[in-house]
PDB file of N, CA and C in Angstrom:
ATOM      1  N   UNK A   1      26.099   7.343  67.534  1.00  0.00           N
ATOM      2  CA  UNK A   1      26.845   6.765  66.459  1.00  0.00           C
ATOM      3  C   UNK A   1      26.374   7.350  65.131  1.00  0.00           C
ATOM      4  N   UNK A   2      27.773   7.230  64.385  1.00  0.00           N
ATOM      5  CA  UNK A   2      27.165   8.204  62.795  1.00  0.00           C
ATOM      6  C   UNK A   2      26.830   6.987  61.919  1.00  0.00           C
ATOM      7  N   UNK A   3      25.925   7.297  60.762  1.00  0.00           N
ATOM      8  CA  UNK A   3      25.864   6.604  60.344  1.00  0.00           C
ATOM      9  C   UNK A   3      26.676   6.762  59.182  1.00  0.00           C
ATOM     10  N   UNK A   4      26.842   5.901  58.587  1.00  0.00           N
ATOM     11  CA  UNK A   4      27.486   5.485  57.102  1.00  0.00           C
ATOM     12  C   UNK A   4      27.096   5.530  55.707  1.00  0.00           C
ATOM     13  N   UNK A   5      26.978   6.774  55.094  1.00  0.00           N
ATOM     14  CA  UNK A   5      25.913   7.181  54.416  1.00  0.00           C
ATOM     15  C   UNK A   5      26.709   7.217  53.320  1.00  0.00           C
ATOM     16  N   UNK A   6      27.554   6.725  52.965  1.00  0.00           N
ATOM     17  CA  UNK A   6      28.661   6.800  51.591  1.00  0.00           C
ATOM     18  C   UNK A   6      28.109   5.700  50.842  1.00  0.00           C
ATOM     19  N   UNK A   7      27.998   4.758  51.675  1.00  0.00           N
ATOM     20  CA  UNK A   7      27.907   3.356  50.887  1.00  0.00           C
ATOM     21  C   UNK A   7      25.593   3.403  50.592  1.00  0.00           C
ATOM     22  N   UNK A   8      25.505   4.278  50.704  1.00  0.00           N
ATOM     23  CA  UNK A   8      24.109   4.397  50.008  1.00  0.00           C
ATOM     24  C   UNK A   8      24.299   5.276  48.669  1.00  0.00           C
ATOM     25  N   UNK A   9      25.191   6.207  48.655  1.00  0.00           N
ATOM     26  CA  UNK A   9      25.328   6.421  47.435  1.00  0.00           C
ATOM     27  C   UNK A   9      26.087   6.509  46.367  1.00  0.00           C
ATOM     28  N   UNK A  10      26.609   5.544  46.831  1.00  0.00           N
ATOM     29  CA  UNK A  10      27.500   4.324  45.873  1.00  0.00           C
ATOM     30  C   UNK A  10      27.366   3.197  45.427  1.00  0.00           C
ATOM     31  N   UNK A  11      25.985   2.949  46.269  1.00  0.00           N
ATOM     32  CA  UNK A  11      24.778   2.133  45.836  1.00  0.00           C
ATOM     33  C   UNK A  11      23.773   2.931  44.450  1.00  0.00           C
ATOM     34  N   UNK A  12      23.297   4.016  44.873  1.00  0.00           N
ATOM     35  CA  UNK A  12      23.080   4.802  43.871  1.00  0.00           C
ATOM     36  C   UNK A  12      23.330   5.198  42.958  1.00  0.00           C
ATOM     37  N   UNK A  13      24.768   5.108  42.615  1.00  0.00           N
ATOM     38  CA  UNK A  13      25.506   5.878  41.754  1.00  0.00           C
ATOM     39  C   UNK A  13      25.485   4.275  40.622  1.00  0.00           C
ATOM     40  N   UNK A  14      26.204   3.377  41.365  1.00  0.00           N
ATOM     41  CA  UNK A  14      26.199   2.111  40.459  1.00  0.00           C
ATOM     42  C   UNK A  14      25.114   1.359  39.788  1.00  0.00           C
ATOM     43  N   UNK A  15      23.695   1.549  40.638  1.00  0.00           N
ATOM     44  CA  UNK A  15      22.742   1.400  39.614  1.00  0.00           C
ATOM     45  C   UNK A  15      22.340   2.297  38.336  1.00  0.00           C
ATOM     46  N   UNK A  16      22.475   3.772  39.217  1.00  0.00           N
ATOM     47  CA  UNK A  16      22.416   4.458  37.557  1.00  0.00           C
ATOM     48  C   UNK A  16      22.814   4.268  36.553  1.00  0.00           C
ATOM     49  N   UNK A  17      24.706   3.794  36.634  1.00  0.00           N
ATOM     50  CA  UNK A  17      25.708   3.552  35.646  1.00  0.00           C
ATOM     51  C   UNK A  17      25.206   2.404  34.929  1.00  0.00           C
ATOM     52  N   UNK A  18      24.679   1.224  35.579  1.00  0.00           N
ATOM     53  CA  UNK A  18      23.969   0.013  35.509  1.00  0.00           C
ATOM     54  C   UNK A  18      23.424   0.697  34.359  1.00  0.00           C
ATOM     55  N   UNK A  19      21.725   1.088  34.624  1.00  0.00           N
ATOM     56  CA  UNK A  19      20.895   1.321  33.889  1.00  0.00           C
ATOM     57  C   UNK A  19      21.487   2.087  32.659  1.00  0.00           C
ATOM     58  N   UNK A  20      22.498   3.102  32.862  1.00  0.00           N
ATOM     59  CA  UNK A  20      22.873   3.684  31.736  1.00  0.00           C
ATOM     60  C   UNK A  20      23.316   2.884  30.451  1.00  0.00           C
ATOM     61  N   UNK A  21      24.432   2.207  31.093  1.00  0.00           N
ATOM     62  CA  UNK A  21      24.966   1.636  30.425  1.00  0.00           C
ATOM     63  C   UNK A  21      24.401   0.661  29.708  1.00  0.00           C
ATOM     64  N   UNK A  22      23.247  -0.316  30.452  1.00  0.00           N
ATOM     65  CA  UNK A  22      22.095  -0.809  29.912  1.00  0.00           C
ATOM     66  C   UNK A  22      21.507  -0.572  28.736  1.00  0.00           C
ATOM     67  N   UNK A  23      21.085   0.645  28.769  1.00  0.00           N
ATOM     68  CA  UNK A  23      20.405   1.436  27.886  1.00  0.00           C
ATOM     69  C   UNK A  23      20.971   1.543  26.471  1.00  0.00           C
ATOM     70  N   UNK A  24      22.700   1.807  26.341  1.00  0.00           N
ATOM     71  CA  UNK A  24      23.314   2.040  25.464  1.00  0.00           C
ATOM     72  C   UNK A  24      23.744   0.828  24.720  1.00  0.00           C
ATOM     73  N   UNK A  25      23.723  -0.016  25.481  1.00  0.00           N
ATOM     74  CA  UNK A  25      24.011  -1.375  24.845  1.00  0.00           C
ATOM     75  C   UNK A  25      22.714  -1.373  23.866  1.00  0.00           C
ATOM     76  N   UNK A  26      21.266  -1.640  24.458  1.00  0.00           N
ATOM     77  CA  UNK A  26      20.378  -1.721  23.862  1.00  0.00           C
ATOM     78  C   UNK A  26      19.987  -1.067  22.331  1.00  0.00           C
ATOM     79  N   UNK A  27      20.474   0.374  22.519  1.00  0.00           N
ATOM     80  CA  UNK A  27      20.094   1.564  21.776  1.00  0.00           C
ATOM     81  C   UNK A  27      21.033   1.159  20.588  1.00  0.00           C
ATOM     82  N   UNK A  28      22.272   0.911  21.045  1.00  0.00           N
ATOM     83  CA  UNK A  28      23.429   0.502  20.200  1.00  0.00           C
ATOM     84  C   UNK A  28      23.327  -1.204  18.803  1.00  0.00           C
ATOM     85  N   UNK A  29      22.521  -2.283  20.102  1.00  0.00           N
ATOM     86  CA  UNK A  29      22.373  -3.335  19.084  1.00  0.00           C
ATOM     87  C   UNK A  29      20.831  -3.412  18.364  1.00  0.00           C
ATOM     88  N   UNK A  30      20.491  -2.216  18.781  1.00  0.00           N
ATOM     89  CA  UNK A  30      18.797  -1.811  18.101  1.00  0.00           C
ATOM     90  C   UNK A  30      19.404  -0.990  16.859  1.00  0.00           C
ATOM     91  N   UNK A  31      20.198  -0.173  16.523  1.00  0.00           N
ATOM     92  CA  UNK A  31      21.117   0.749  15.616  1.00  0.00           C
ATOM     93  C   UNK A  31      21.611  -0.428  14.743  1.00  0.00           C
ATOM     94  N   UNK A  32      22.395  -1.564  15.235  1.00  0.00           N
ATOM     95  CA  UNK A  32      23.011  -2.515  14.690  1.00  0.00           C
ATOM     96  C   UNK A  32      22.279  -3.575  13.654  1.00  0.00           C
ATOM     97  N   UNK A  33      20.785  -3.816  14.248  1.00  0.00           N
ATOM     98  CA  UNK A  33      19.830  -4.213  13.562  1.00  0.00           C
ATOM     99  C   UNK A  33      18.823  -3.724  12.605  1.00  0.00           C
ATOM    100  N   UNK A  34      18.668  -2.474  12.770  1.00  0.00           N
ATOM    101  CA  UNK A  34      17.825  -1.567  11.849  1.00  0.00           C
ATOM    102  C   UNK A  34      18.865  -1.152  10.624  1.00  0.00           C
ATOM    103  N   UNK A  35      19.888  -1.091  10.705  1.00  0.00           N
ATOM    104  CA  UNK A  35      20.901  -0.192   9.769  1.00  0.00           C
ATOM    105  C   UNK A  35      20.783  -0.942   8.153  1.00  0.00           C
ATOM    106  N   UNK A  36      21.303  -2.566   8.569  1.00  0.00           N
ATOM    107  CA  UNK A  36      21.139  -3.158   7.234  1.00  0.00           C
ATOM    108  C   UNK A  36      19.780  -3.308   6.490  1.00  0.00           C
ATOM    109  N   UNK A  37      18.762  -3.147   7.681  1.00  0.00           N
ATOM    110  CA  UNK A  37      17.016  -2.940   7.022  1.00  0.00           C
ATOM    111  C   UNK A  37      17.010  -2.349   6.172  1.00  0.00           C
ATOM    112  N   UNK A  38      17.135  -0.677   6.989  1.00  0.00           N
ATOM    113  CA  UNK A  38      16.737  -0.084   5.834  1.00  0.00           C
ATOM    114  C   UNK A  38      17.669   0.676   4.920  1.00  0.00           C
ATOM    115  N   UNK A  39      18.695  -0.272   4.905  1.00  0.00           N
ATOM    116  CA  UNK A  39      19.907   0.203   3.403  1.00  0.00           C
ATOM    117  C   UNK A  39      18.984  -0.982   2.592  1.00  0.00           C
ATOM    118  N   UNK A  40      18.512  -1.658   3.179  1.00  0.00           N
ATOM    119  CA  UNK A  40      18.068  -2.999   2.053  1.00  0.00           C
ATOM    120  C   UNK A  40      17.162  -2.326   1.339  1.00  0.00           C
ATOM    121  N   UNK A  41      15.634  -1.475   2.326  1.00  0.00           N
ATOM    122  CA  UNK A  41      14.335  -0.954   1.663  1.00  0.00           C
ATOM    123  C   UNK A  41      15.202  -0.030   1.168  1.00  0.00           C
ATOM    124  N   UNK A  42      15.893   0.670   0.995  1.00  0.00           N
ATOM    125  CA  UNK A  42      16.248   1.704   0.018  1.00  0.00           C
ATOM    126  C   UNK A  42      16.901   1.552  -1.356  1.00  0.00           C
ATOM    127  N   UNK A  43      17.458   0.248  -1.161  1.00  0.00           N
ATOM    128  CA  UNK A  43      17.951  -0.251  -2.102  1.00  0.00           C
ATOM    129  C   UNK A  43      16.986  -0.117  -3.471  1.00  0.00           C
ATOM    130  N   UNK A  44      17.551   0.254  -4.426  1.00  0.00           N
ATOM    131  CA  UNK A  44      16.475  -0.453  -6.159  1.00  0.00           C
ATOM    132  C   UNK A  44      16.293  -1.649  -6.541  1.00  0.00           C
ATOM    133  N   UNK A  45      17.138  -2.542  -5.992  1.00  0.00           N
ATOM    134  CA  UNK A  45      17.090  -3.614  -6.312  1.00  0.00           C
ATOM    135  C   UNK A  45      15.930  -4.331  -5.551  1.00  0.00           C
ATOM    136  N   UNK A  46      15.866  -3.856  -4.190  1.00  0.00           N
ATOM    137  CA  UNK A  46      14.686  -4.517  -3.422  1.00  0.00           C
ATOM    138  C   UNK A  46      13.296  -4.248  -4.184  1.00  0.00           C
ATOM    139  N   UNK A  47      12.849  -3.300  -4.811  1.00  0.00           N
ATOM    140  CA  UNK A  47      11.656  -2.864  -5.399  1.00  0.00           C
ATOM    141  C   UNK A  47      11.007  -4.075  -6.089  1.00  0.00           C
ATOM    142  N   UNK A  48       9.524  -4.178  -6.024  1.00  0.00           N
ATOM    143  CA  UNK A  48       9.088  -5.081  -6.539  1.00  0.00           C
ATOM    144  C   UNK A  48       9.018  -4.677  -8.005  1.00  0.00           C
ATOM    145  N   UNK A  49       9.488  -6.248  -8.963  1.00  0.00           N
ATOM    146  CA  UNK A  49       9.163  -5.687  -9.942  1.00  0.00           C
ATOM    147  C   UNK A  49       7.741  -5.717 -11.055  1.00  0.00           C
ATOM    148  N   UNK A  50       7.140  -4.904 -11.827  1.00  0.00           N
ATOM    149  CA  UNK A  50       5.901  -4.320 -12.635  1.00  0.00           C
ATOM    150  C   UNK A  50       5.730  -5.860 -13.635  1.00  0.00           C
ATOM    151  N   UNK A  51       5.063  -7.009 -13.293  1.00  0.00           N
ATOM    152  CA  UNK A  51       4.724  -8.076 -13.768  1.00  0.00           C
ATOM    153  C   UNK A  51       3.994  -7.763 -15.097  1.00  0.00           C
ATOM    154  N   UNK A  52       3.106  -6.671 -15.126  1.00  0.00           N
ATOM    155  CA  UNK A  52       1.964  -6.336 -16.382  1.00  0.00           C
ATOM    156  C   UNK A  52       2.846  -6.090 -17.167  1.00  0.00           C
ATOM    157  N   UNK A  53       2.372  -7.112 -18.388  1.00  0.00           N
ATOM    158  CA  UNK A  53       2.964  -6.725 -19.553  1.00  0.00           C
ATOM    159  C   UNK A  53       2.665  -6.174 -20.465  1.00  0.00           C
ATOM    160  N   UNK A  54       3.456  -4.734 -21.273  1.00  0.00           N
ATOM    161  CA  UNK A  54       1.945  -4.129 -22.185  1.00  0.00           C
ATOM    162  C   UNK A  54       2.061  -4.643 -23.732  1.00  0.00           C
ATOM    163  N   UNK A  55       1.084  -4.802 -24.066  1.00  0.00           N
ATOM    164  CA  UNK A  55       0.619  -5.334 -25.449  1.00  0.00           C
ATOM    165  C   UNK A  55       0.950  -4.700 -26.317  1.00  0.00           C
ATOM    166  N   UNK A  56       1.009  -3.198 -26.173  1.00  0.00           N
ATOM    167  CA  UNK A  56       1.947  -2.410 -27.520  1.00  0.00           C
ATOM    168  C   UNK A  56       3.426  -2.621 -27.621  1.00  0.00           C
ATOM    169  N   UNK A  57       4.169  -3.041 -26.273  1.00  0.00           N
ATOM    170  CA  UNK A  57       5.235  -3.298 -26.876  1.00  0.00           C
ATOM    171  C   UNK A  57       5.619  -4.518 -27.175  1.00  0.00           C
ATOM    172  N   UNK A  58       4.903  -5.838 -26.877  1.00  0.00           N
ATOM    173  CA  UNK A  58       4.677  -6.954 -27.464  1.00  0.00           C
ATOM    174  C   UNK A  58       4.326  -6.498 -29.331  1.00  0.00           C
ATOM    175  N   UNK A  59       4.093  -6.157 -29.526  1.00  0.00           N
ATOM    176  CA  UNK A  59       3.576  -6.032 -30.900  1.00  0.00           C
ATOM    177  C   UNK A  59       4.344  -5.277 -31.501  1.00  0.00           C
ATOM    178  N   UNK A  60       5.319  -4.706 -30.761  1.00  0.00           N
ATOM    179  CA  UNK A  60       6.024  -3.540 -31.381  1.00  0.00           C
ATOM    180  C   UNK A  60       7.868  -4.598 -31.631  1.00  0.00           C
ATOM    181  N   UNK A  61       7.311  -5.562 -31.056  1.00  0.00           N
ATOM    182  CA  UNK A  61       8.654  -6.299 -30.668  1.00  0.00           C
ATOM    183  C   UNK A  61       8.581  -7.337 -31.958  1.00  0.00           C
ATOM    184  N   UNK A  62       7.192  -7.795 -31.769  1.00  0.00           N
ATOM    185  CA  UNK A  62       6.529  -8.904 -32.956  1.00  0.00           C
ATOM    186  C   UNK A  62       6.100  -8.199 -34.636  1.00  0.00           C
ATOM    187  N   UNK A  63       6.974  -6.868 -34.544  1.00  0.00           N
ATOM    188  CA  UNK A  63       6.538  -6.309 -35.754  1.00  0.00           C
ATOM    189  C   UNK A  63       8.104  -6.085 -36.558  1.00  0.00           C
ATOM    190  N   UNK A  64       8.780  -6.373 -35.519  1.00  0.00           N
ATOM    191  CA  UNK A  64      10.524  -6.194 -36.043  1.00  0.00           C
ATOM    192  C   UNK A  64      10.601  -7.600 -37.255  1.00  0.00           C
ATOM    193  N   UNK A  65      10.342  -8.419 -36.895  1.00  0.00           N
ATOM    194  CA  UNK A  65      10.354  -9.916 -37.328  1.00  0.00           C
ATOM    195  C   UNK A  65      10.494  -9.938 -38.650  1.00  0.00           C
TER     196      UNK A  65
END
C-alpha cells in the first residue's frame, strides 16, 4: 500500500503560511506603534524647554522701563 504523502505537505505548507503571515501581522502593528513615537520625538514642540533664565536679559528688559 502507498502511502499518502500529499497531506504531509499541505500540512507543511499551511504552517509556514501560518507563521508567515504571523509574522507580518506582527511586523505590521509594531510599524503601527512606533510611527506616531517617533514623529512625536522629532517633533520641536516635544523638546524640553531651557528653564535658566539669563540675568542680562532680565536687565536688559528692566532697563527699557
Amino acid at each position: 500500500m502507498k502511502k499518502n504523502s500529499i497531506s504531509f505537505y499541505v500540512l507543511i505548507i499551511s504552517i509556514m503560511t501560518f507563521i508567515t503571515l504571523f509574522a507580518i501581522v506582527v511586523t505590521n502593528s509594531y510599524n503601527n506603534l512606533m510611527t506616531p513615537v517617533n514623529s512625536a520625538q522629532s517633533n520641536s514642540l516635544g523638546k524640553p524647554i531651557d528653564l535658566d533664565l539669563k540675568l542680562n536679559v532680565i536687565d536688559v528688559i528692566e532697563s527699557r522701563k
